[in-house]
C-alpha atoms as a PDB file:
ATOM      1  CA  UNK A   1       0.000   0.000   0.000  1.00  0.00           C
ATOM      2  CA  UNK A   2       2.773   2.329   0.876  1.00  0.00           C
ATOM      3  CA  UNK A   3       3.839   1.951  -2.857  1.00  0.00           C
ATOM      4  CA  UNK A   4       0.575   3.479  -4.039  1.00  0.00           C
ATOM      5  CA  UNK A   5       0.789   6.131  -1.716  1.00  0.00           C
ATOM      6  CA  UNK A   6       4.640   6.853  -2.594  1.00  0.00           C
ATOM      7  CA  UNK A   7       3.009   7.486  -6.095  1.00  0.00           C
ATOM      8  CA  UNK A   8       0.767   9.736  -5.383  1.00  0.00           C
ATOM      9  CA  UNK A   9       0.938  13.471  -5.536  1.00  0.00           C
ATOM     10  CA  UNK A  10       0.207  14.946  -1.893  1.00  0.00           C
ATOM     11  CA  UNK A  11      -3.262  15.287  -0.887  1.00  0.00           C
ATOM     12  CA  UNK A  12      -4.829  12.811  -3.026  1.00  0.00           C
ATOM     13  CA  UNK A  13      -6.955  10.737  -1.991  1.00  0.00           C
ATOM     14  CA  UNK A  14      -8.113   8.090  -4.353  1.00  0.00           C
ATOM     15  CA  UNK A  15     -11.643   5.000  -4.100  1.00  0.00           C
ATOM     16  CA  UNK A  16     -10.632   1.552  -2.770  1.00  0.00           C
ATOM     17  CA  UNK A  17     -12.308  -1.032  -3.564  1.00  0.00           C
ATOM     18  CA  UNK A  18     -12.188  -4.208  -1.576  1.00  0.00           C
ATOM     19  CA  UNK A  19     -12.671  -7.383  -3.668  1.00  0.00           C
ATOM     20  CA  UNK A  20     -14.062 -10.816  -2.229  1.00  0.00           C
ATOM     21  CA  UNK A  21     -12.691 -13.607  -4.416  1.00  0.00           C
ATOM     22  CA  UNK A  22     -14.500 -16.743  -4.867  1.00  0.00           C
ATOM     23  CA  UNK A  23     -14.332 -20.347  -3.187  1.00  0.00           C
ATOM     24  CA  UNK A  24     -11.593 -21.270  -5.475  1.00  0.00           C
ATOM     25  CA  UNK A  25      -9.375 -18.319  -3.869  1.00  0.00           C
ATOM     26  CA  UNK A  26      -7.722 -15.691  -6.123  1.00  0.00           C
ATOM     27  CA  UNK A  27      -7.534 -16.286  -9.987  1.00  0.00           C
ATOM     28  CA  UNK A  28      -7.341 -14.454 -13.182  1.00  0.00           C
ATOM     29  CA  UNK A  29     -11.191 -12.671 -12.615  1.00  0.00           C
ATOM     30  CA  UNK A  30      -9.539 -10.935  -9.750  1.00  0.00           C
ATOM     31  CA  UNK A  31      -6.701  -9.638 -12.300  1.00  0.00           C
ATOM     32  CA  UNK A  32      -9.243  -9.370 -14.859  1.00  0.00           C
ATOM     33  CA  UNK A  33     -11.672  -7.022 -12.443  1.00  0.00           C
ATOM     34  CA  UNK A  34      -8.645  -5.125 -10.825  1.00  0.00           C
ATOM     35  CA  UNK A  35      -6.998  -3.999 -13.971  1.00  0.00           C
ATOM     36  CA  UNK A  36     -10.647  -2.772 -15.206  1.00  0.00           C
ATOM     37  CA  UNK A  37     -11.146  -1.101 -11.725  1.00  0.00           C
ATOM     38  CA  UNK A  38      -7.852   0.793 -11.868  1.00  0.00           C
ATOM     39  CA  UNK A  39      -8.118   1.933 -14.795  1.00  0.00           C
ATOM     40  CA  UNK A  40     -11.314   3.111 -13.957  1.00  0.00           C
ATOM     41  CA  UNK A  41      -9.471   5.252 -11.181  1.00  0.00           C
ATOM     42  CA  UNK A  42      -9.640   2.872  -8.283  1.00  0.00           C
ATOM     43  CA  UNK A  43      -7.582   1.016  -5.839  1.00  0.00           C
ATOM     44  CA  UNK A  44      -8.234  -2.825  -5.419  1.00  0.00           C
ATOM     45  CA  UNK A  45      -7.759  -4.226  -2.154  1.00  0.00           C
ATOM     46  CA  UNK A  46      -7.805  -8.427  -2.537  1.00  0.00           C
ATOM     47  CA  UNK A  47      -7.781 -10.158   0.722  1.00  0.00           C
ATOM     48  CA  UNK A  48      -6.563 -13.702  -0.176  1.00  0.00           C
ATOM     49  CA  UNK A  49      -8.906 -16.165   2.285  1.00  0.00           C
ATOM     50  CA  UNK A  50      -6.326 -18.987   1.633  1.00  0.00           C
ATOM     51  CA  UNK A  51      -3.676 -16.812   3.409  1.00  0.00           C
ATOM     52  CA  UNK A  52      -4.854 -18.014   6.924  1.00  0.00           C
ATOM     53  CA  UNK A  53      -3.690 -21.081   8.351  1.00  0.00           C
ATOM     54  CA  UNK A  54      -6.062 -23.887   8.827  1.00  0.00           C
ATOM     55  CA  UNK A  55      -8.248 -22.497   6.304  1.00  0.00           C
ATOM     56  CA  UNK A  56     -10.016 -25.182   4.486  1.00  0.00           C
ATOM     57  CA  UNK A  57     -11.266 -25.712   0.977  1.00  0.00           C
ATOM     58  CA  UNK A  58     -14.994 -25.010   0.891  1.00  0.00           C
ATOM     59  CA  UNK A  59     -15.332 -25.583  -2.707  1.00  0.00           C
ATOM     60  CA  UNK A  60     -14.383 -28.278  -5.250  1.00  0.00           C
ATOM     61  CA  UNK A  61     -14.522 -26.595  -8.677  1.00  0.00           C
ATOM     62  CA  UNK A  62     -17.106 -28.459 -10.111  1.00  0.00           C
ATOM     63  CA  UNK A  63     -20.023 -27.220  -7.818  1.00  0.00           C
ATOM     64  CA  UNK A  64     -21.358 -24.030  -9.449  1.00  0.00           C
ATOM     65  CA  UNK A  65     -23.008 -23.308  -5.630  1.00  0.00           C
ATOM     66  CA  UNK A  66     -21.883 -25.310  -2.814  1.00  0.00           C
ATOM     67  CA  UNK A  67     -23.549 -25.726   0.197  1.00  0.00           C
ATOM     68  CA  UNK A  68     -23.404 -22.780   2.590  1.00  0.00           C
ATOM     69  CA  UNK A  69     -20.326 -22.755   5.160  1.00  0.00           C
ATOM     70  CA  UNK A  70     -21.451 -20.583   8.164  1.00  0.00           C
ATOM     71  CA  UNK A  71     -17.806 -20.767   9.491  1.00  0.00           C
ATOM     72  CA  UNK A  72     -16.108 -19.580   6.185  1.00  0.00           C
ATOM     73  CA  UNK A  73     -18.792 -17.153   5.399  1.00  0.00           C
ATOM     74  CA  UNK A  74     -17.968 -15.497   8.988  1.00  0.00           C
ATOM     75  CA  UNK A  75     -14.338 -15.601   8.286  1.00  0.00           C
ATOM     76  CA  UNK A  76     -14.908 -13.961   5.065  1.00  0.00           C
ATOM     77  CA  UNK A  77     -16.357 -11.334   6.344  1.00  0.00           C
ATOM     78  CA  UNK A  78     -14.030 -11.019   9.124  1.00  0.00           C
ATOM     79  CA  UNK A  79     -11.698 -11.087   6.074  1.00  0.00           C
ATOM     80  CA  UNK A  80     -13.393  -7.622   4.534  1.00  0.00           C
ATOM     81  CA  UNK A  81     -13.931  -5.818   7.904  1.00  0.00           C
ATOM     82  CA  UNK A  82     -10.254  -5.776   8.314  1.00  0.00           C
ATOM     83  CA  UNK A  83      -9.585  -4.552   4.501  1.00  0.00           C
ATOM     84  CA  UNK A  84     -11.766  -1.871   5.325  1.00  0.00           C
ATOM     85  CA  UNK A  85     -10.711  -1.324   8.582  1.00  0.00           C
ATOM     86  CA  UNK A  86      -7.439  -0.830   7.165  1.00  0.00           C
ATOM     87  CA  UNK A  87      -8.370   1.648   4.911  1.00  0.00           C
ATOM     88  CA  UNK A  88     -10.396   4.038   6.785  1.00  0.00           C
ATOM     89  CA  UNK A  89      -6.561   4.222   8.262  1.00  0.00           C
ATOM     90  CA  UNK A  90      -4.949   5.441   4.786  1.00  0.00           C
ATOM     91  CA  UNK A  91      -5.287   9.033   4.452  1.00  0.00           C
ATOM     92  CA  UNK A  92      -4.519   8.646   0.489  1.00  0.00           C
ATOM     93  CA  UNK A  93      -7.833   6.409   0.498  1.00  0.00           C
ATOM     94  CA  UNK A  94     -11.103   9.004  -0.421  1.00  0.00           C
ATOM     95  CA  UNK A  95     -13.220   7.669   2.719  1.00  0.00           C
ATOM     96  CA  UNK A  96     -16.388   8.161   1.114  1.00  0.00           C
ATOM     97  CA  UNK A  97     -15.272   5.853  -1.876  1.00  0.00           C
ATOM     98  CA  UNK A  98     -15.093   2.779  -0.389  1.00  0.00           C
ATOM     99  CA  UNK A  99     -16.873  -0.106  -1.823  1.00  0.00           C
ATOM    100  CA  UNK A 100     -17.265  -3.767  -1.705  1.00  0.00           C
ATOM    101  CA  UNK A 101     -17.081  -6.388  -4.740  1.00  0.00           C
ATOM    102  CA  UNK A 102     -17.666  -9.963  -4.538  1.00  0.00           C
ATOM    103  CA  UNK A 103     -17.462 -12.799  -7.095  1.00  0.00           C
ATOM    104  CA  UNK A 104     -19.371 -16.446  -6.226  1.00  0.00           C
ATOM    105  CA  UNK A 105     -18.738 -16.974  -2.438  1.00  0.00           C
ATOM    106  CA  UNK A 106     -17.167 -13.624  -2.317  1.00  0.00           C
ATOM    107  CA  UNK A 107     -20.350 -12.401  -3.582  1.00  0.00           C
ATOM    108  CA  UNK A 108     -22.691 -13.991  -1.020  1.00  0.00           C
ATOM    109  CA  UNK A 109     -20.655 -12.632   1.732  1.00  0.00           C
ATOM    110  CA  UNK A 110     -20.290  -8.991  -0.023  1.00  0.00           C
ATOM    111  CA  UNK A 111     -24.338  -9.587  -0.150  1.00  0.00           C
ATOM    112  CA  UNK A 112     -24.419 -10.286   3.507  1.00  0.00           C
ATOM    113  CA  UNK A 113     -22.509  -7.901   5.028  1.00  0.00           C
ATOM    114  CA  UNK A 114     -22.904  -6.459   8.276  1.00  0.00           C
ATOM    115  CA  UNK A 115     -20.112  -4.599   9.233  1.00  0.00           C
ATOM    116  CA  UNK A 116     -19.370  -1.051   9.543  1.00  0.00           C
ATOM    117  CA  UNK A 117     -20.824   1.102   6.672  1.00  0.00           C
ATOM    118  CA  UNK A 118     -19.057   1.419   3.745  1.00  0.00           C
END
C-alpha cells in the first residue's frame, strides 16, 4: 500500500475497492476485475482467504453453488472488515469511496454484510 501512496501526488486521496474472491481463492477474474477497476481510477484491495492457516477448501470446482459454510462465510467477512478497517486508516484512500465487490462466495458474503458502513 505504501507503494501506491509513494506514487501519489500529496493530498490525493483516491476510491478503494475491496474485492471478495470466490471459493476457489484468487484467480485471473480478480486480475481481470482489478486492472478494469484501476483503470477506472480505483484502488483494489484483494484479501486472499487462503492466506490463513487452517483455512479449508470449501469448494471443489465443479459445484457451481456449494452448500453454505457458516464458518467460512464469517471468516470472510471477518476477512473484509479488516480490509476496510485498514483503509479508513490510509489518508490517500477518499473515505467516502469505499466499496465492496464480490465474485461467487465472495459475492454472497459482499451480499451479507454487516459490518461497519461502507
Amino acid at each position: 500500500m505504501e507503494a501506491v501512496a509513494a506514487r501519489l501526488p500529496a493530498g490525493t486521496a483516491i476510491p478503494l475497492v475491496v474485492y471478495a474472491h470466490g471459493c476457489a481463492g484468487l484467480d485471473d477474474d480478480v486480475v481481470s476485475w482489478a486492472d478494469a477497476l484501476a483503470h477506472a481510477g480505483y484502488t483494489v484491495v484483494a484479501p486472499d482467504s487462503f492466506a490463513r492457516a487452517g483455512r479449508r477448501v470449501s469448494c471443489d470446482g465443479r459445484t457451481v453453488y456449494p452448500r453454505r459454510d457458516p464458518g467460512v462465510l464469517a471468516l470472510r467477512e471477518s476477512e473484509i472488515r479488516y480490509a476496510v478497517a485498514q483503509a479508513r486508516m490510509l489518508t490517500w484512500v477518499r473515505q467516502a469511496s469505499i466499496a465492496l465487490l464480490g465474485f461467487d462466495q465472495g459475492g454472497v458474503v459482499v451480499a451479507g454484510y454487516r459490518g461497519p458502513p461502507v
